[in-house]
PDB file of N, CA and C in Angstrom:
ATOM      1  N   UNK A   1     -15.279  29.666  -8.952  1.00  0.00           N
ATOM      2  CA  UNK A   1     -16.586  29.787  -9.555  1.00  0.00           C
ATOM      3  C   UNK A   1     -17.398  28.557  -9.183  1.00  0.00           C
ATOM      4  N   UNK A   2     -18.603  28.815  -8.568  1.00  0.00           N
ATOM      5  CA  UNK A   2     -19.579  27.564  -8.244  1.00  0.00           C
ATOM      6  C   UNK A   2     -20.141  27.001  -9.576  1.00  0.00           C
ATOM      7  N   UNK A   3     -21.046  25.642  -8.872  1.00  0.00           N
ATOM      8  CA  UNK A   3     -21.710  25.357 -10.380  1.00  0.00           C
ATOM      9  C   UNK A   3     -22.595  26.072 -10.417  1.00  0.00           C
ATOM     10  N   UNK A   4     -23.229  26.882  -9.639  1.00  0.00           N
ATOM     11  CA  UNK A   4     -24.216  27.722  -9.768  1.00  0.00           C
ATOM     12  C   UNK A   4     -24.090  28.258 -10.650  1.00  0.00           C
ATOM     13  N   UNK A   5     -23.080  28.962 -10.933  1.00  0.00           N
ATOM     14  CA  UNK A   5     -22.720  29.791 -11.741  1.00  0.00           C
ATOM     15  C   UNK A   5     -22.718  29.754 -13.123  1.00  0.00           C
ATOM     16  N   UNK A   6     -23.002  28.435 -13.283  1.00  0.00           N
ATOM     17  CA  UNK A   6     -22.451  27.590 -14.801  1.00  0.00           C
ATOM     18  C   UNK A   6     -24.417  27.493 -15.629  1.00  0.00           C
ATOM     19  N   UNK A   7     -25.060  27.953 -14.977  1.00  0.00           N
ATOM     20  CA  UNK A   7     -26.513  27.929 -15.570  1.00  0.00           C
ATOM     21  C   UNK A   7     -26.583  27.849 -16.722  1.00  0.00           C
ATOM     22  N   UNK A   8     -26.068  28.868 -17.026  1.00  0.00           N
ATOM     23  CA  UNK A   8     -25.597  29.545 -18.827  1.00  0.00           C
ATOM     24  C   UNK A   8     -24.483  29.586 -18.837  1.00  0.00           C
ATOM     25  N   UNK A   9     -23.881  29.651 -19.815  1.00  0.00           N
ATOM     26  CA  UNK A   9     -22.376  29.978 -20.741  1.00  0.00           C
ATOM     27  C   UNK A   9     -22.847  30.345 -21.466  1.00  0.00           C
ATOM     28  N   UNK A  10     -22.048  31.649 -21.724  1.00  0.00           N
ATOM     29  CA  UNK A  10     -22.197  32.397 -23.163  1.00  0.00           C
ATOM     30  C   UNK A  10     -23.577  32.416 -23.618  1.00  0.00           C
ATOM     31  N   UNK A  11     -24.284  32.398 -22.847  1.00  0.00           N
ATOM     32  CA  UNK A  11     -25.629  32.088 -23.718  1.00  0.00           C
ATOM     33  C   UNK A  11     -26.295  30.498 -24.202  1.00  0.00           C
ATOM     34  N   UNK A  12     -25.336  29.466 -23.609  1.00  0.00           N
ATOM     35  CA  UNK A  12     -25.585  28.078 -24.235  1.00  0.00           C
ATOM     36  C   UNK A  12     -25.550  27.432 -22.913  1.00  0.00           C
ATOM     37  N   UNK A  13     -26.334  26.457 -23.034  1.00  0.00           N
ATOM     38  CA  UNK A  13     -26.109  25.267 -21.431  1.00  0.00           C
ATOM     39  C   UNK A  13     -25.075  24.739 -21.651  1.00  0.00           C
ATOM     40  N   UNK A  14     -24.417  24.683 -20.478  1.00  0.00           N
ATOM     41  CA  UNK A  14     -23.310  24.289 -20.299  1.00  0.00           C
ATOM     42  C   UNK A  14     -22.970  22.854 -20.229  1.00  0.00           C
ATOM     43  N   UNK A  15     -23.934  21.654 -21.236  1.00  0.00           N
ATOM     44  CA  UNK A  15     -23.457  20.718 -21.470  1.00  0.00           C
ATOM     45  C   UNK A  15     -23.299  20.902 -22.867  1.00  0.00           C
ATOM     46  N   UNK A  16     -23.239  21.826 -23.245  1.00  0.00           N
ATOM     47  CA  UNK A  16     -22.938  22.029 -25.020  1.00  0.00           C
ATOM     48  C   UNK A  16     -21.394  22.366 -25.368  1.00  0.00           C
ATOM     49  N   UNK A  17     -21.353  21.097 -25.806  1.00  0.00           N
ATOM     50  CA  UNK A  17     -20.204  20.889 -26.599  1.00  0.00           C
ATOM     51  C   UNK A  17     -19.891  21.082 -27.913  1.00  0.00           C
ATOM     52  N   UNK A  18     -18.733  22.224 -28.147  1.00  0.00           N
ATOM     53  CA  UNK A  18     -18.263  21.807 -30.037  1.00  0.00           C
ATOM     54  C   UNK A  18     -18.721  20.474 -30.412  1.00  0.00           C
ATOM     55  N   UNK A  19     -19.297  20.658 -31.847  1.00  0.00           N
ATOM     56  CA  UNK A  19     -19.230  19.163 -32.121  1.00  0.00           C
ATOM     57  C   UNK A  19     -18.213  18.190 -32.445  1.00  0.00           C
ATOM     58  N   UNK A  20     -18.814  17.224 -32.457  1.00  0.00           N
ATOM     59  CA  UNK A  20     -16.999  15.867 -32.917  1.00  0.00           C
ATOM     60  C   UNK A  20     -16.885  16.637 -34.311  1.00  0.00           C
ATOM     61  N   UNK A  21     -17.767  16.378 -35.313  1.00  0.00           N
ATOM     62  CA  UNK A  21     -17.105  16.904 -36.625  1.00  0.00           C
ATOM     63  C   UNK A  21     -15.598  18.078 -36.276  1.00  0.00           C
ATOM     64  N   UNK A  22     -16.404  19.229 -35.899  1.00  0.00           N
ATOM     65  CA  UNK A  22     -15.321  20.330 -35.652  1.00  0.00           C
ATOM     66  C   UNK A  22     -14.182  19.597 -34.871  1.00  0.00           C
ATOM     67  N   UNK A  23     -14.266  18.793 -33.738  1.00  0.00           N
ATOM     68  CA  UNK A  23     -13.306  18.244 -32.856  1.00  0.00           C
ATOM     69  C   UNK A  23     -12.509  17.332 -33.945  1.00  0.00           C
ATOM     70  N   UNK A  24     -12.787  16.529 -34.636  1.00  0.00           N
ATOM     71  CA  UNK A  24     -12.338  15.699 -35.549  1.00  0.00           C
ATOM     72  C   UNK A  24     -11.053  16.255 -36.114  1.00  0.00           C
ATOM     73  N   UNK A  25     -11.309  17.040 -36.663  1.00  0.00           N
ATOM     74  CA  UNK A  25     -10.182  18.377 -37.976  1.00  0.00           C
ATOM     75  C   UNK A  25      -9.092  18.551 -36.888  1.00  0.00           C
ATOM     76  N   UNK A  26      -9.031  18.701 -35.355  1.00  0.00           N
ATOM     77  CA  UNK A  26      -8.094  19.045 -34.510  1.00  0.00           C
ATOM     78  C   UNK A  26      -6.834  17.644 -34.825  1.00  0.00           C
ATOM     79  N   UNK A  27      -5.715  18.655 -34.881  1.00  0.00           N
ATOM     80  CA  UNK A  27      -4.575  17.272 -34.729  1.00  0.00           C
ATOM     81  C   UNK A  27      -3.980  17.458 -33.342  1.00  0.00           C
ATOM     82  N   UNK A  28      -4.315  16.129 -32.532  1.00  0.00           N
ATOM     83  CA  UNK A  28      -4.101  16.256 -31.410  1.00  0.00           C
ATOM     84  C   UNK A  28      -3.120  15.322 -30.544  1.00  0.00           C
ATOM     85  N   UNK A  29      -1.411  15.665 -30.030  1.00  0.00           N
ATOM     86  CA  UNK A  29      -0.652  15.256 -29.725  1.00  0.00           C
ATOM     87  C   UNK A  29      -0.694  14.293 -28.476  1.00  0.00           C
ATOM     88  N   UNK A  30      -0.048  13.199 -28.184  1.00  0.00           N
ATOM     89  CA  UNK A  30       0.040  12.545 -26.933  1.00  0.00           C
ATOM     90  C   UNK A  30       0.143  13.326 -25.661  1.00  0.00           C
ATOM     91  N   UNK A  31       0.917  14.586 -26.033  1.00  0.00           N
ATOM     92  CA  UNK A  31       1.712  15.239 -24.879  1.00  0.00           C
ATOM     93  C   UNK A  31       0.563  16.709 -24.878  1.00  0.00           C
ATOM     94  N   UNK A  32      -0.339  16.498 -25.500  1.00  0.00           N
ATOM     95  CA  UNK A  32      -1.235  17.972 -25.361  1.00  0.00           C
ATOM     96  C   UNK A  32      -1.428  19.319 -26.797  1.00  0.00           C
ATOM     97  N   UNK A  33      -0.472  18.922 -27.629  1.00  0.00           N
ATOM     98  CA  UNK A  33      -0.182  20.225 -28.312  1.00  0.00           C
ATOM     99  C   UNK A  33      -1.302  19.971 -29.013  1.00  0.00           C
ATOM    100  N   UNK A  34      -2.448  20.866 -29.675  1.00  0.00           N
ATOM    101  CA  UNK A  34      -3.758  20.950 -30.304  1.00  0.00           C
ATOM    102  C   UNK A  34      -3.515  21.764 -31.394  1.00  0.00           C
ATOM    103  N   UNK A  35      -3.826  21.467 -32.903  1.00  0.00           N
ATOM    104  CA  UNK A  35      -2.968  22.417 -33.716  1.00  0.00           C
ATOM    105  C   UNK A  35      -4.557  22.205 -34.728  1.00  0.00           C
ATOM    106  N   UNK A  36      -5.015  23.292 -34.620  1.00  0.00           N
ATOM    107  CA  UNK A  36      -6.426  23.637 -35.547  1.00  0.00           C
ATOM    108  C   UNK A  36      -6.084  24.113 -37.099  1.00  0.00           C
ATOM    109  N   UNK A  37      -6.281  23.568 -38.064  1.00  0.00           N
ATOM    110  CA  UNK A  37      -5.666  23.619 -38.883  1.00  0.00           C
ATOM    111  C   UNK A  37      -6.207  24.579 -39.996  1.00  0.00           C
ATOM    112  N   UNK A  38      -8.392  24.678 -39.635  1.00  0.00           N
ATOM    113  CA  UNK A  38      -8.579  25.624 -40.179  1.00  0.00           C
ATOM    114  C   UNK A  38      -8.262  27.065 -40.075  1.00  0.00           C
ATOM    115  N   UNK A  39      -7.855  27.065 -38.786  1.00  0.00           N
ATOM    116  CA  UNK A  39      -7.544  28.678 -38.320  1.00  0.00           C
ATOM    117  C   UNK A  39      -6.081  28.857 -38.362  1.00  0.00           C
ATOM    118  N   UNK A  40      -5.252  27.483 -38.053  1.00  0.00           N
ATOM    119  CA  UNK A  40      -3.292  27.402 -38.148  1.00  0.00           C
ATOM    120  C   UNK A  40      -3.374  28.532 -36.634  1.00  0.00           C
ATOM    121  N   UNK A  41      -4.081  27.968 -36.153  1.00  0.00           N
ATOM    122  CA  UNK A  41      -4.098  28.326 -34.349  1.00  0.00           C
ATOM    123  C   UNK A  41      -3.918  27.228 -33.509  1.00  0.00           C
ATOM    124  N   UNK A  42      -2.543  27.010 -32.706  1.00  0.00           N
ATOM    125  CA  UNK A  42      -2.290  25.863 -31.656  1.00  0.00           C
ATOM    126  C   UNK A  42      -2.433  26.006 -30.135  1.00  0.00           C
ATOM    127  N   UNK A  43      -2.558  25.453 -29.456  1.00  0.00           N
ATOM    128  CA  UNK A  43      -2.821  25.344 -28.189  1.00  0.00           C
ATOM    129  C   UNK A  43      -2.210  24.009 -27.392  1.00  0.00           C
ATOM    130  N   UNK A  44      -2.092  24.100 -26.184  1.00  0.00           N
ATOM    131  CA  UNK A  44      -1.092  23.218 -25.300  1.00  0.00           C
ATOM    132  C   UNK A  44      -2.829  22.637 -24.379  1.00  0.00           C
ATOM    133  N   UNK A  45      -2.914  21.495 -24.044  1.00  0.00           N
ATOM    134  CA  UNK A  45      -3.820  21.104 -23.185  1.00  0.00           C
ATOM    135  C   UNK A  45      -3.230  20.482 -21.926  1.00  0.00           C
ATOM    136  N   UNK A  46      -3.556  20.487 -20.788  1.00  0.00           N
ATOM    137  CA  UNK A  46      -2.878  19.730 -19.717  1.00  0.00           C
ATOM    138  C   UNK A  46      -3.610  18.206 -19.641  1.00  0.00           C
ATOM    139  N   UNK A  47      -3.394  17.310 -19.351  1.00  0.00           N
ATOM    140  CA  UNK A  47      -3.927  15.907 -19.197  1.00  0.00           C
ATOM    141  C   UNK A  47      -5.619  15.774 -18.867  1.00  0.00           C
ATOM    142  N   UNK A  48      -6.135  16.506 -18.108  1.00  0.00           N
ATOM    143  CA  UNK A  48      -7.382  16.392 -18.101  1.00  0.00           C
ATOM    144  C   UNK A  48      -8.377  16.910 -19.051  1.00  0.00           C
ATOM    145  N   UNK A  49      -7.590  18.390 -20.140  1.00  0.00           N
ATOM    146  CA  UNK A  49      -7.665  18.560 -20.929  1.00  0.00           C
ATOM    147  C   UNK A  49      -7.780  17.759 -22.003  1.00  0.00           C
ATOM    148  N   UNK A  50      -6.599  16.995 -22.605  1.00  0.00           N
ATOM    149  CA  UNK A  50      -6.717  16.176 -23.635  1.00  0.00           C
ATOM    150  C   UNK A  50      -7.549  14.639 -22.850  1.00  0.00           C
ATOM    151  N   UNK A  51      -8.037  14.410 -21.993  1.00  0.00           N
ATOM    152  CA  UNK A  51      -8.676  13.180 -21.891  1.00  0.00           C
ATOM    153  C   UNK A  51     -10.227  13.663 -21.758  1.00  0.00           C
ATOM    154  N   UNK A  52     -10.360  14.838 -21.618  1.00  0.00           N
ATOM    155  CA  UNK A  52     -11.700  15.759 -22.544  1.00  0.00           C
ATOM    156  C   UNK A  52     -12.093  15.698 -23.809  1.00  0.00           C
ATOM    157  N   UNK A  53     -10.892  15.679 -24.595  1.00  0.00           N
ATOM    158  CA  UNK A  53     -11.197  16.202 -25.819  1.00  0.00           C
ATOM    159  C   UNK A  53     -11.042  14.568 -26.417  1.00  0.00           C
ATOM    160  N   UNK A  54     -10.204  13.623 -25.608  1.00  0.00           N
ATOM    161  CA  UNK A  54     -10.480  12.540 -26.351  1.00  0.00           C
ATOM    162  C   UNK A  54     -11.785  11.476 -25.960  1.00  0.00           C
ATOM    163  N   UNK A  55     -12.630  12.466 -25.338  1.00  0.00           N
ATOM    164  CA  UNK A  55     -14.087  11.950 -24.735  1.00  0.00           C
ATOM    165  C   UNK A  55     -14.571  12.475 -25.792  1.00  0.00           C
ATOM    166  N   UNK A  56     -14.957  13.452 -26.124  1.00  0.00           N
ATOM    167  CA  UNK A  56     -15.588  14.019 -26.842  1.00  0.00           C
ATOM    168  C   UNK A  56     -15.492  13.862 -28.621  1.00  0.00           C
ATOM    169  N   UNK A  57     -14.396  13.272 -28.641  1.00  0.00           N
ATOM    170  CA  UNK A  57     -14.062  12.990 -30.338  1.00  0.00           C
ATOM    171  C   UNK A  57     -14.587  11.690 -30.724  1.00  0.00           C
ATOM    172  N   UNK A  58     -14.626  10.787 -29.267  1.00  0.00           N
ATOM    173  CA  UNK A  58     -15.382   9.586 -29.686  1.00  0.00           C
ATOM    174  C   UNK A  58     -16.613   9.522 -28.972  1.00  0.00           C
ATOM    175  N   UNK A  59     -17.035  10.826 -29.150  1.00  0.00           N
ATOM    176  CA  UNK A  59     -18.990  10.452 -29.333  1.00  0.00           C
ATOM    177  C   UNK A  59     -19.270  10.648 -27.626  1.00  0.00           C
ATOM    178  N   UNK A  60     -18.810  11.397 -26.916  1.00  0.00           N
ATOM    179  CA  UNK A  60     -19.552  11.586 -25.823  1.00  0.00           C
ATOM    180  C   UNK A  60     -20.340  13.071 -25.593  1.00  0.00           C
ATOM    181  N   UNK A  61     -21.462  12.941 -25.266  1.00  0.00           N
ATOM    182  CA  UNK A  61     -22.479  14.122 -25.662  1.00  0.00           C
ATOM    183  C   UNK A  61     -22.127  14.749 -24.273  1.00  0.00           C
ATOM    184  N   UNK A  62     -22.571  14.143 -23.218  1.00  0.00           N
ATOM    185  CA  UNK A  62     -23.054  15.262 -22.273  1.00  0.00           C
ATOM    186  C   UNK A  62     -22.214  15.241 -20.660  1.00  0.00           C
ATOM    187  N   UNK A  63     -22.318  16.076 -19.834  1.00  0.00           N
ATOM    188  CA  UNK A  63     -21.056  16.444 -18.954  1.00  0.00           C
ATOM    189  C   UNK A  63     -21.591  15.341 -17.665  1.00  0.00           C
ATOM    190  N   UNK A  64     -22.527  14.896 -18.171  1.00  0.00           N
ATOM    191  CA  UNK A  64     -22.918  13.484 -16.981  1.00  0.00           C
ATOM    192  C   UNK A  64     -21.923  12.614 -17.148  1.00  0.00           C
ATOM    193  N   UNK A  65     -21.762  12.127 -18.868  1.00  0.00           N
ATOM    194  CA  UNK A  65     -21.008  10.812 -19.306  1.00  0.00           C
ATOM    195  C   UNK A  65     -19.847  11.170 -19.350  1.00  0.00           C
ATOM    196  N   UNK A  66     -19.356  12.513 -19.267  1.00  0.00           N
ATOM    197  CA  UNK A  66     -17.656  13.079 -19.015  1.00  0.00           C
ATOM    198  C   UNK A  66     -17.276  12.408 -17.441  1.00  0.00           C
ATOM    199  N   UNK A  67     -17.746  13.211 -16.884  1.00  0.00           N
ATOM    200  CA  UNK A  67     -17.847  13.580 -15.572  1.00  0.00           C
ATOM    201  C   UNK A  67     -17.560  11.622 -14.921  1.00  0.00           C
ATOM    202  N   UNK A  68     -18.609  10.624 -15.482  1.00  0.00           N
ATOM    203  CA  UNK A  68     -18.367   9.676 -15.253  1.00  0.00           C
ATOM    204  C   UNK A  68     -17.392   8.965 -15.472  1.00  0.00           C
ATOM    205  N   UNK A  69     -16.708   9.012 -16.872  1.00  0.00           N
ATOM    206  CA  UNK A  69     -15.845   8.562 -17.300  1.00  0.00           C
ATOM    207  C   UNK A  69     -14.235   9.078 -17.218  1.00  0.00           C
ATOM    208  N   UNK A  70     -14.113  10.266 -16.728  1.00  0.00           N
ATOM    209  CA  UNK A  70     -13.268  11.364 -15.898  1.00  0.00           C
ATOM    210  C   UNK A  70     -12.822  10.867 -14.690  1.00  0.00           C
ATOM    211  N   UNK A  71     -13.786  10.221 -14.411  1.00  0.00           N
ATOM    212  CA  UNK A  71     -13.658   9.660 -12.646  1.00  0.00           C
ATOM    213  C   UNK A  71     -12.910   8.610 -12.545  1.00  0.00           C
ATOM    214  N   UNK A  72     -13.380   7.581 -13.701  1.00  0.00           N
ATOM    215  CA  UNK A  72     -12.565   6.324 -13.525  1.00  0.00           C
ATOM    216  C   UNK A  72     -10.871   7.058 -13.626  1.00  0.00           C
ATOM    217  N   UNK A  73     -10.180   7.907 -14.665  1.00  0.00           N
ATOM    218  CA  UNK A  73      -9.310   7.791 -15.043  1.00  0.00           C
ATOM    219  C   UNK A  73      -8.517   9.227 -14.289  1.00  0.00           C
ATOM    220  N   UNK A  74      -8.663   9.864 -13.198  1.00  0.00           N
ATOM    221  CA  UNK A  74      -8.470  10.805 -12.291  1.00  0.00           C
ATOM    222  C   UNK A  74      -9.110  10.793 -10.945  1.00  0.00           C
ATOM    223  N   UNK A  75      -8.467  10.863 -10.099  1.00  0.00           N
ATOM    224  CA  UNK A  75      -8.926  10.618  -8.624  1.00  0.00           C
ATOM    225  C   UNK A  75      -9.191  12.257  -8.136  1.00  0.00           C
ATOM    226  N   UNK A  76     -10.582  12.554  -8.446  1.00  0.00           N
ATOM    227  CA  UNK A  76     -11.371  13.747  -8.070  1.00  0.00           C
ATOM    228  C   UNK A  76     -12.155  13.810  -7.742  1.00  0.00           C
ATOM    229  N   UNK A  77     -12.773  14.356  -7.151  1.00  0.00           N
ATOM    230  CA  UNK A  77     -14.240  14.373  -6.800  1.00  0.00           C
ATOM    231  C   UNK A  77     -15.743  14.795  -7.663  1.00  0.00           C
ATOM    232  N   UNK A  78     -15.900  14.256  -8.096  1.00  0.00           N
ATOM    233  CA  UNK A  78     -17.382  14.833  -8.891  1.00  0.00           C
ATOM    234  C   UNK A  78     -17.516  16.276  -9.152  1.00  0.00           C
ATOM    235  N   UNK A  79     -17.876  17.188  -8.163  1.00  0.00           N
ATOM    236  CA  UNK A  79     -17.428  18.068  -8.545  1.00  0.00           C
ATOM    237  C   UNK A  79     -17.013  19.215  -9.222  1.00  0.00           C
ATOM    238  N   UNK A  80     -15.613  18.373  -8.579  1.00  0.00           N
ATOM    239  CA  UNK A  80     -14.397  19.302  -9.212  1.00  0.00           C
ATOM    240  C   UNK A  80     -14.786  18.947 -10.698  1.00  0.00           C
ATOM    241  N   UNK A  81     -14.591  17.866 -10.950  1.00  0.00           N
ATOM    242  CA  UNK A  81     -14.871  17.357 -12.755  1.00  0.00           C
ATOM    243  C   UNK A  81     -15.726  17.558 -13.471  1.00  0.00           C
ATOM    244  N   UNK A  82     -16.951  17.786 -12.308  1.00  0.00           N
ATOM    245  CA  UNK A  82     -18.135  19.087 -13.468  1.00  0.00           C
ATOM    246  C   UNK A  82     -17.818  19.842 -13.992  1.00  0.00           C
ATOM    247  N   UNK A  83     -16.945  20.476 -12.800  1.00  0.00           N
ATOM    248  CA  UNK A  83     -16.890  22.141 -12.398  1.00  0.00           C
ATOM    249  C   UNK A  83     -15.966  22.183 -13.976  1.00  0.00           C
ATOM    250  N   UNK A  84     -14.741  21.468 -13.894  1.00  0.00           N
ATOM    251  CA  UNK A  84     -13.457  21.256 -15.184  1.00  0.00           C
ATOM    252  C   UNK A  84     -14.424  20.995 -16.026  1.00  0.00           C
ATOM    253  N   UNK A  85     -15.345  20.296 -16.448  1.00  0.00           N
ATOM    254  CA  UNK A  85     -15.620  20.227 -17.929  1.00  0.00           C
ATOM    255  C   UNK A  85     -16.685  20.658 -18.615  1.00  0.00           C
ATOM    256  N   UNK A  86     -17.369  21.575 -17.732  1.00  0.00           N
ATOM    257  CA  UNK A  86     -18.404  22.984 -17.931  1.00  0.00           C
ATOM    258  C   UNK A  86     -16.942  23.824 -18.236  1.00  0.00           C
ATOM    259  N   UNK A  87     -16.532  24.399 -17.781  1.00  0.00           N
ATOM    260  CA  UNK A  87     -15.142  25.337 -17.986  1.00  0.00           C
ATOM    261  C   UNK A  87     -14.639  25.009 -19.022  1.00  0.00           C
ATOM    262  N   UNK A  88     -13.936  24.303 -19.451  1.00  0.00           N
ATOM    263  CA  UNK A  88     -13.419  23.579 -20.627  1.00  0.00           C
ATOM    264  C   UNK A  88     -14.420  23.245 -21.865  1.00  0.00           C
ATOM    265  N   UNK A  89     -15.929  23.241 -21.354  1.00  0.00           N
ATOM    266  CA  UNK A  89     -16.306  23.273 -22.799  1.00  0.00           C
ATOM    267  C   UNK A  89     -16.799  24.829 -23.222  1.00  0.00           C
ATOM    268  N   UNK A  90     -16.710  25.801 -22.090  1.00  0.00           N
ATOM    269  CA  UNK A  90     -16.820  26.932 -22.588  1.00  0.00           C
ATOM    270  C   UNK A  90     -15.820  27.577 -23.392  1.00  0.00           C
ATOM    271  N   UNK A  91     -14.835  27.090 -22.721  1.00  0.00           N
ATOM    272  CA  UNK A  91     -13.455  27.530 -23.754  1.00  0.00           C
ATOM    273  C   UNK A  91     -13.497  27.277 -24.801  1.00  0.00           C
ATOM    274  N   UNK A  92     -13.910  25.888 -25.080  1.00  0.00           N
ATOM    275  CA  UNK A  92     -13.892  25.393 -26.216  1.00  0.00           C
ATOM    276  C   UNK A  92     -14.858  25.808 -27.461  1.00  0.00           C
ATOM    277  N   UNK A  93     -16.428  26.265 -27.141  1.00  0.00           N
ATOM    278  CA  UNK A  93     -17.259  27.036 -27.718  1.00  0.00           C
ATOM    279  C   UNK A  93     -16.234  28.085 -28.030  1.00  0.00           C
ATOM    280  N   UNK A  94     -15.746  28.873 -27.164  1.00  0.00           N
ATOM    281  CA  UNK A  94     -15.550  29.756 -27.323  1.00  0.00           C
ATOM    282  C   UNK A  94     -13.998  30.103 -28.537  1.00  0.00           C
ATOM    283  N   UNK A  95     -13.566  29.048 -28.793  1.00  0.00           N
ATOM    284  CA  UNK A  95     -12.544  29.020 -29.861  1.00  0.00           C
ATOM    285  C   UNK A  95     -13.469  28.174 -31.207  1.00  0.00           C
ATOM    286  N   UNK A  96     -14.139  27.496 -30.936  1.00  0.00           N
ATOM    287  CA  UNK A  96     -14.209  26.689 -32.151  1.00  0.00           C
ATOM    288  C   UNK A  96     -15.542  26.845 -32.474  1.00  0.00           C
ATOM    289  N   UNK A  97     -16.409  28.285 -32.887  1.00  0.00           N
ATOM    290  CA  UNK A  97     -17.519  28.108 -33.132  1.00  0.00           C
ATOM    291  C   UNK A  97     -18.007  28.001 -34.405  1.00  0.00           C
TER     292      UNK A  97
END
């Protein structure tokens, strides 16, 4: 999927992120396991995953300041790390609305 493609999500721009509040309530393991406690629905994240979600719990708004801070700590290309965290925050709308 291009970024073209990413115009919209679901109906929302695709720098829209769950908020921290909602992200907050998540209990979230070293090794990935994500255990939502209002719903008692868990999920497994892979590493770029949880260094998403631990961007986002401490206050990062938008997929510029991901994307930047993604870079230092993964050797990818720009990108690709858009491309991952447009994707990943659609998922994430899409469980935690």
């Amino acid at each position: 999927m291009s970024l073209k493609d990413h115009n919209e999500v679901d109906g929302m721009p695709p720098s829209r992120f769950p908020s921290a509040e909602i992200l907050s309530m998540l209990a979230i393991s070293n090794s990935g396991f994500v255990f939502d406690p209002v719903s008692g629905a868990s999920y497994t994240v892979n590493a770029s995953g949880l260094a998403i979600l631990d961007l986002l719990r401490g206050g990062c708004a938008g997929v510029e300041e991901a994307v930047g801070k993604l870079g230092e700590a993964f050797d990818a290309p720009a990108g690709v790390l858009e491309r991952d965290v447009i994707e990943f925050a659609a998922r994430l709308r899409a469980l935690f609305r």
